[in-house]
C-alpha atoms as a PDB file:
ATOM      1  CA  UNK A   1       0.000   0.000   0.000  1.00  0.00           C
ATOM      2  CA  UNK A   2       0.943   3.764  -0.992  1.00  0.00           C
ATOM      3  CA  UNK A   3       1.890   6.159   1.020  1.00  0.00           C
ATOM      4  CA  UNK A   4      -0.249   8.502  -0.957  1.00  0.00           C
ATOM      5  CA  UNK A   5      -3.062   9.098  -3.824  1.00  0.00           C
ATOM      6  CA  UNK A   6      -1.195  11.469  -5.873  1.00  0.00           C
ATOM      7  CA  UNK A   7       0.652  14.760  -5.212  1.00  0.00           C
ATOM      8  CA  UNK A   8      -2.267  16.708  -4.251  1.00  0.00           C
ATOM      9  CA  UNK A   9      -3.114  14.457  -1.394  1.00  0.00           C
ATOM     10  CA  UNK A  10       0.325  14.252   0.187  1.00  0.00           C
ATOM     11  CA  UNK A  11       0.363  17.778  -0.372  1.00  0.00           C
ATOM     12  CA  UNK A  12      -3.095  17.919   1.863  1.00  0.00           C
ATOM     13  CA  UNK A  13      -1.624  14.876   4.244  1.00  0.00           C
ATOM     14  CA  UNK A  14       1.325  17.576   4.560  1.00  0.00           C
ATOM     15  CA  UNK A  15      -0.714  20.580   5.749  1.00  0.00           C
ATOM     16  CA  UNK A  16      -2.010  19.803   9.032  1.00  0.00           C
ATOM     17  CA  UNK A  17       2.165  18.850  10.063  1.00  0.00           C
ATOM     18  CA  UNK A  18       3.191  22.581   8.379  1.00  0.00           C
ATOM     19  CA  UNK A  19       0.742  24.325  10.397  1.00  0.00           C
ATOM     20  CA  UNK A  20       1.549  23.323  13.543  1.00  0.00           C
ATOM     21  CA  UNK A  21       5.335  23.643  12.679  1.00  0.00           C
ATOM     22  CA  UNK A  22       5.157  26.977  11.453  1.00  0.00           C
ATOM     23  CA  UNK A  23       2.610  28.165  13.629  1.00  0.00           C
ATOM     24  CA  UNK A  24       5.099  31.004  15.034  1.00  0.00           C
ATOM     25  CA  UNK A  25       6.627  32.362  12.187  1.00  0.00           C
ATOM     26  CA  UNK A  26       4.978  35.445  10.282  1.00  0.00           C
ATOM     27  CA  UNK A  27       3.893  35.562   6.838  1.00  0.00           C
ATOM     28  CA  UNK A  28       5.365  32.286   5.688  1.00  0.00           C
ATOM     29  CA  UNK A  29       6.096  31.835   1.767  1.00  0.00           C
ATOM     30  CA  UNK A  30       5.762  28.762   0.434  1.00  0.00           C
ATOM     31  CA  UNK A  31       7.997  28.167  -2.537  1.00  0.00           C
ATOM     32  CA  UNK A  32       6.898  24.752  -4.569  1.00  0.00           C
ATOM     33  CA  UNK A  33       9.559  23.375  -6.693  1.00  0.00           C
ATOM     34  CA  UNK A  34       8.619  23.465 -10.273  1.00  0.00           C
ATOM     35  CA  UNK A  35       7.416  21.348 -11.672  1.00  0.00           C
ATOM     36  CA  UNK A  36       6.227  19.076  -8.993  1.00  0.00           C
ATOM     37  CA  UNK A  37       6.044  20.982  -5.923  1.00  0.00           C
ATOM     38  CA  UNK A  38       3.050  22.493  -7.327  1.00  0.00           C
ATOM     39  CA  UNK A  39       0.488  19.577  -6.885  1.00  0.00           C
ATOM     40  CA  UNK A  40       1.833  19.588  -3.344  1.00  0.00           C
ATOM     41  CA  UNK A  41       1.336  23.232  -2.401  1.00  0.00           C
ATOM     42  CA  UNK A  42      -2.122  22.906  -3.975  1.00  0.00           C
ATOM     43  CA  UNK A  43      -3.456  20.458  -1.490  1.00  0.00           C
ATOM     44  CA  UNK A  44      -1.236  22.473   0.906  1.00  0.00           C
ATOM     45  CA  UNK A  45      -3.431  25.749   0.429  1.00  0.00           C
ATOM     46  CA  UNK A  46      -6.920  23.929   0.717  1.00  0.00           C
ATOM     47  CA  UNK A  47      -5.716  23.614   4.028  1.00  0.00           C
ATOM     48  CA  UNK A  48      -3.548  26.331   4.751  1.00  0.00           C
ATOM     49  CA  UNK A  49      -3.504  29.211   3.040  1.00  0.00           C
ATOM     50  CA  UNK A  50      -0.242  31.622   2.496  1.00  0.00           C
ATOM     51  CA  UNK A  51       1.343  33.413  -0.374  1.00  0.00           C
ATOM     52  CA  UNK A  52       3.236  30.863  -2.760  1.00  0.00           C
ATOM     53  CA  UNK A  53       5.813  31.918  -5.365  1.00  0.00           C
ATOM     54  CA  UNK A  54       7.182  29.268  -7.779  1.00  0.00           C
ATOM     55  CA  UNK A  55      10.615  27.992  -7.287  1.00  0.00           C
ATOM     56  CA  UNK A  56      12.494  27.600 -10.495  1.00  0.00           C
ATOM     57  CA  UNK A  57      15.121  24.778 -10.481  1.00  0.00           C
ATOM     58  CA  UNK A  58      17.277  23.832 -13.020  1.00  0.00           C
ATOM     59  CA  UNK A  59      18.811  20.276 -13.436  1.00  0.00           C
ATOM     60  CA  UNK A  60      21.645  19.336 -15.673  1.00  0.00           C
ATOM     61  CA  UNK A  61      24.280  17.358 -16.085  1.00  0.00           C
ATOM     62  CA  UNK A  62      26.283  19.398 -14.231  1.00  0.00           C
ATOM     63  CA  UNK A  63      23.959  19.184 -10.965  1.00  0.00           C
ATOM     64  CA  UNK A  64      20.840  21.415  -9.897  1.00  0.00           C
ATOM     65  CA  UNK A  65      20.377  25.204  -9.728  1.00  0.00           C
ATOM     66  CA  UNK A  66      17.940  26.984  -7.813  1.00  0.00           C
ATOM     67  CA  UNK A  67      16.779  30.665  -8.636  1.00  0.00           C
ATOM     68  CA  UNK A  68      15.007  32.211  -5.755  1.00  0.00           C
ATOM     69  CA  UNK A  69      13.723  35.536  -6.089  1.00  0.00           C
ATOM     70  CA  UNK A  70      15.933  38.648  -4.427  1.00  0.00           C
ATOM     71  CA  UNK A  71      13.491  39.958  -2.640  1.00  0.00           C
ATOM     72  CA  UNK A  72      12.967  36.999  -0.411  1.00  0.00           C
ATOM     73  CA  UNK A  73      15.862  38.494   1.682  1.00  0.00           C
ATOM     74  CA  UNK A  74      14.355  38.278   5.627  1.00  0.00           C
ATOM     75  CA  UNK A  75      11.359  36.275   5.051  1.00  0.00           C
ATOM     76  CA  UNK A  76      10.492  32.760   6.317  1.00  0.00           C
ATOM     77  CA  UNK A  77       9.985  30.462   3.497  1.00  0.00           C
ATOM     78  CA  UNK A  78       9.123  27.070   2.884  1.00  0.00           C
ATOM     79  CA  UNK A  79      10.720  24.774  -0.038  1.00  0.00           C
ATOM     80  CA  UNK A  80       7.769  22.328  -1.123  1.00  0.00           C
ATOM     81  CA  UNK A  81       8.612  19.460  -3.522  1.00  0.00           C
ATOM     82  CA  UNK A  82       7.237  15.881  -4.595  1.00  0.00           C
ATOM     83  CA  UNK A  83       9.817  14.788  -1.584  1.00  0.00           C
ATOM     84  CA  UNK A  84      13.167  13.888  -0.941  1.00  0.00           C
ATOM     85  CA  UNK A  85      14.941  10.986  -3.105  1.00  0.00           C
ATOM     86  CA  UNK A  86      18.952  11.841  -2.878  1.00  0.00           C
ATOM     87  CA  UNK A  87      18.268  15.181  -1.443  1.00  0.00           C
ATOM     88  CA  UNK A  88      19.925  17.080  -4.447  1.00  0.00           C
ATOM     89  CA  UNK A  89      17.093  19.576  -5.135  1.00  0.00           C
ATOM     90  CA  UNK A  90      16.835  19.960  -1.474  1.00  0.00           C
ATOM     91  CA  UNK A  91      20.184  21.089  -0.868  1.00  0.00           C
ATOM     92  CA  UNK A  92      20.502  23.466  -3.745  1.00  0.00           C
ATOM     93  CA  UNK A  93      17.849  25.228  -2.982  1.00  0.00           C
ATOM     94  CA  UNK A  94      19.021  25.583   1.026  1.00  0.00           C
ATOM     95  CA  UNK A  95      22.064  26.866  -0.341  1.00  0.00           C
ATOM     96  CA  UNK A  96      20.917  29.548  -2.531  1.00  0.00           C
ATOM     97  CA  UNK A  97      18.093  30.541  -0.204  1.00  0.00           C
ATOM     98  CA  UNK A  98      20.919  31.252   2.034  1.00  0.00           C
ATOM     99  CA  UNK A  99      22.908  33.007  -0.398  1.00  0.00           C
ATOM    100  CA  UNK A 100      19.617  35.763  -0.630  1.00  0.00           C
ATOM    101  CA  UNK A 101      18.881  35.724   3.163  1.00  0.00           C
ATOM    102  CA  UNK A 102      16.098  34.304   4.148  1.00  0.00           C
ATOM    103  CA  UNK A 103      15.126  34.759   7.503  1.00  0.00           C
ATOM    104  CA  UNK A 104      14.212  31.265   7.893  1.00  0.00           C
ATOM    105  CA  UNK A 105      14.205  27.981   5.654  1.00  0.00           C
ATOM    106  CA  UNK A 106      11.861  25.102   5.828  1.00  0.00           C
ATOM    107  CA  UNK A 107      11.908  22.267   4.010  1.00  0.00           C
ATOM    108  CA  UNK A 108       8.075  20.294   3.677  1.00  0.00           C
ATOM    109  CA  UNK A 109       7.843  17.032   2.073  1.00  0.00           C
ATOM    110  CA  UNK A 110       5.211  13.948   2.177  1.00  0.00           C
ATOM    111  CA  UNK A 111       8.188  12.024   1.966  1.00  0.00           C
ATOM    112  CA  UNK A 112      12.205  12.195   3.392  1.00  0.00           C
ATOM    113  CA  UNK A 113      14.229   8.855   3.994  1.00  0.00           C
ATOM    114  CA  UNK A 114      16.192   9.535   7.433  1.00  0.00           C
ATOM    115  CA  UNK A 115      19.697   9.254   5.787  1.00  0.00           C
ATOM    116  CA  UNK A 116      18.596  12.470   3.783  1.00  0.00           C
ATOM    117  CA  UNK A 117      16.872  13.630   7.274  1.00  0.00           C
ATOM    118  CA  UNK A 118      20.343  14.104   9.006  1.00  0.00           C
ATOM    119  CA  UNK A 119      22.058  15.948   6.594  1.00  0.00           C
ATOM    120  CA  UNK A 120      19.323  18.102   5.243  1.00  0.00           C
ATOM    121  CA  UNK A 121      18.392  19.209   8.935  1.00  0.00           C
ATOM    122  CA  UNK A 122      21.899  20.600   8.994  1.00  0.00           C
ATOM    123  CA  UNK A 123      20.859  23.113   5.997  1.00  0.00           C
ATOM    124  CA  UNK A 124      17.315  24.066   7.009  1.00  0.00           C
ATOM    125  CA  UNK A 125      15.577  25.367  10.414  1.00  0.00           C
ATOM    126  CA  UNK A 126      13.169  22.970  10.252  1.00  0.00           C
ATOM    127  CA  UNK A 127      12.428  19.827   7.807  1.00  0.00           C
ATOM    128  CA  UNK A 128       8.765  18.196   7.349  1.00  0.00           C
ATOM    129  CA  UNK A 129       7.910  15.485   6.230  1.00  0.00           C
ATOM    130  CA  UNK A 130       4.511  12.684   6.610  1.00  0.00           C
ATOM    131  CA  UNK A 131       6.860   9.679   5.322  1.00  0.00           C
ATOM    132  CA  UNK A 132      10.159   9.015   7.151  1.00  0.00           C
ATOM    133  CA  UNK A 133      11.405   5.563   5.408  1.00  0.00           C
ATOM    134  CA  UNK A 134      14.446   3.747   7.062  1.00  0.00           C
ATOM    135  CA  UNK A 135      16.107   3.932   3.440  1.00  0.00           C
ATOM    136  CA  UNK A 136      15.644   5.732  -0.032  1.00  0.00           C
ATOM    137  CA  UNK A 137      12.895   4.678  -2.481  1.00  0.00           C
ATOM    138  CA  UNK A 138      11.937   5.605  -6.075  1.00  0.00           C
ATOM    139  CA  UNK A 139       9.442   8.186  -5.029  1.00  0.00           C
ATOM    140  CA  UNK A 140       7.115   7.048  -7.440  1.00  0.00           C
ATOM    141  CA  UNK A 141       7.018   4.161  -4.799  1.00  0.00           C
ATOM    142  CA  UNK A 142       5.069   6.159  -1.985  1.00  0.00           C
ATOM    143  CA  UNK A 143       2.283   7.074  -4.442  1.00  0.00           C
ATOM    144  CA  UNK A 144      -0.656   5.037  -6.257  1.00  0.00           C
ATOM    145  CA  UNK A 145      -0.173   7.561  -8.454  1.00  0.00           C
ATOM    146  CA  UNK A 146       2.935   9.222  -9.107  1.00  0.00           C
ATOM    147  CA  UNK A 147       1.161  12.495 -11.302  1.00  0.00           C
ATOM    148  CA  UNK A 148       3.962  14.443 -12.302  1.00  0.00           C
ATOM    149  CA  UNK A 149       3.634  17.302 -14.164  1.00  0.00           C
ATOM    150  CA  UNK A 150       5.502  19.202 -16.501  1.00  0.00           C
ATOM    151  CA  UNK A 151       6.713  23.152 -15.682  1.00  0.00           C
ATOM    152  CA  UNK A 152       3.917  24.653 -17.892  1.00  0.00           C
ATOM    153  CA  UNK A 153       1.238  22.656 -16.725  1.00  0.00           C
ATOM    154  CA  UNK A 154       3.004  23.697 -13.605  1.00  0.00           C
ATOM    155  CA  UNK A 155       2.723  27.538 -13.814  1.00  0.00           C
ATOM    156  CA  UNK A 156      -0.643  27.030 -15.282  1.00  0.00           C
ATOM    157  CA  UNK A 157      -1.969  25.622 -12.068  1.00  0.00           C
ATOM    158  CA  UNK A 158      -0.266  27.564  -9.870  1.00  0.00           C
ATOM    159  CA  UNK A 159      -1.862  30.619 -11.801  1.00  0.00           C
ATOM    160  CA  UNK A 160      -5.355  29.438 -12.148  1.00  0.00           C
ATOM    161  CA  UNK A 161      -5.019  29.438  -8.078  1.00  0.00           C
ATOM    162  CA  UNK A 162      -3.283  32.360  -7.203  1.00  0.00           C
ATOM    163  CA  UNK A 163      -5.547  35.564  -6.777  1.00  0.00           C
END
């Protein structure tokens, strides 16, 4: 048995755990990973409402690159994604999130394998996750169905919710 329906459910599943965890900090921005991290933050807001801003990443050959915007500089934000397989997007975008100042950096996943767990709490204030599996799965693994999307489909959704 699955972990989860699809992304929007473990995006739901995920809300309840971010809201209590953030539940101090001030005008949170959640920052889905495109493409993926979109599904999630959409059955994050259902919940939980908050101002989202797409997180562009960039993967290569060469490794990934994160482009957070500027003015993020003393805010708390949260990284959302389709959850943690080797931890690579993760820790990019920690890094350059640093690199602007951010006041604050959480990282909220349905799903992060504890070897990931150590290292990545290391790089963010907090790290969230429903799923905590002794070792590293395909994530298509913890999810009947895996519905990835691709980065248009991506911004299209995330526009058609945004205000």
């Amino acid at each position: 048995m699955s972990d989860f329906t699809n992304l929007r459910d473990a995006g739901a599943r995920l809300a309840p755990l971010l809201a209590d965890a953030l539940a101090d900090l001030p005008d949170p921005v959640l920052l889905p990973v495109l493409p993926n991290g979109v599904p999630v933050v959409l059955g994050v807001l259902d919940a939980w409402p908050a101002e989202v801003r797409a997180l562009p990443a960039t993967r290569g050959d060469d490794g990934v690159t994160v482009s957070p915007d500027a003015d993020l500089a003393g805010r708390h934000v949260v990284v959302l994604d389709d959850g943690v397989e080797t931890g690579t997007v993760a820790r990019s975008a920690a890094r350059a999130l640093r690199d602007v100042g951010v006041a604050s950096a959480t990282l909220a996943v349905p799903v992060c394998p504890r070897e990931a767990l150590a290292d990545l709490a290391l790089r963010y204030d907090r790290v969230v996750a429903v799923a905590r599996p002794l070792v590293r799965r395909d994530l298509a693994w913890h999810y009947d169905a895996f519905d990835t999307v691709d980065e248009q489909t991506a911004l299209r959704l995330l526009a058609a919710r945004l205000p």
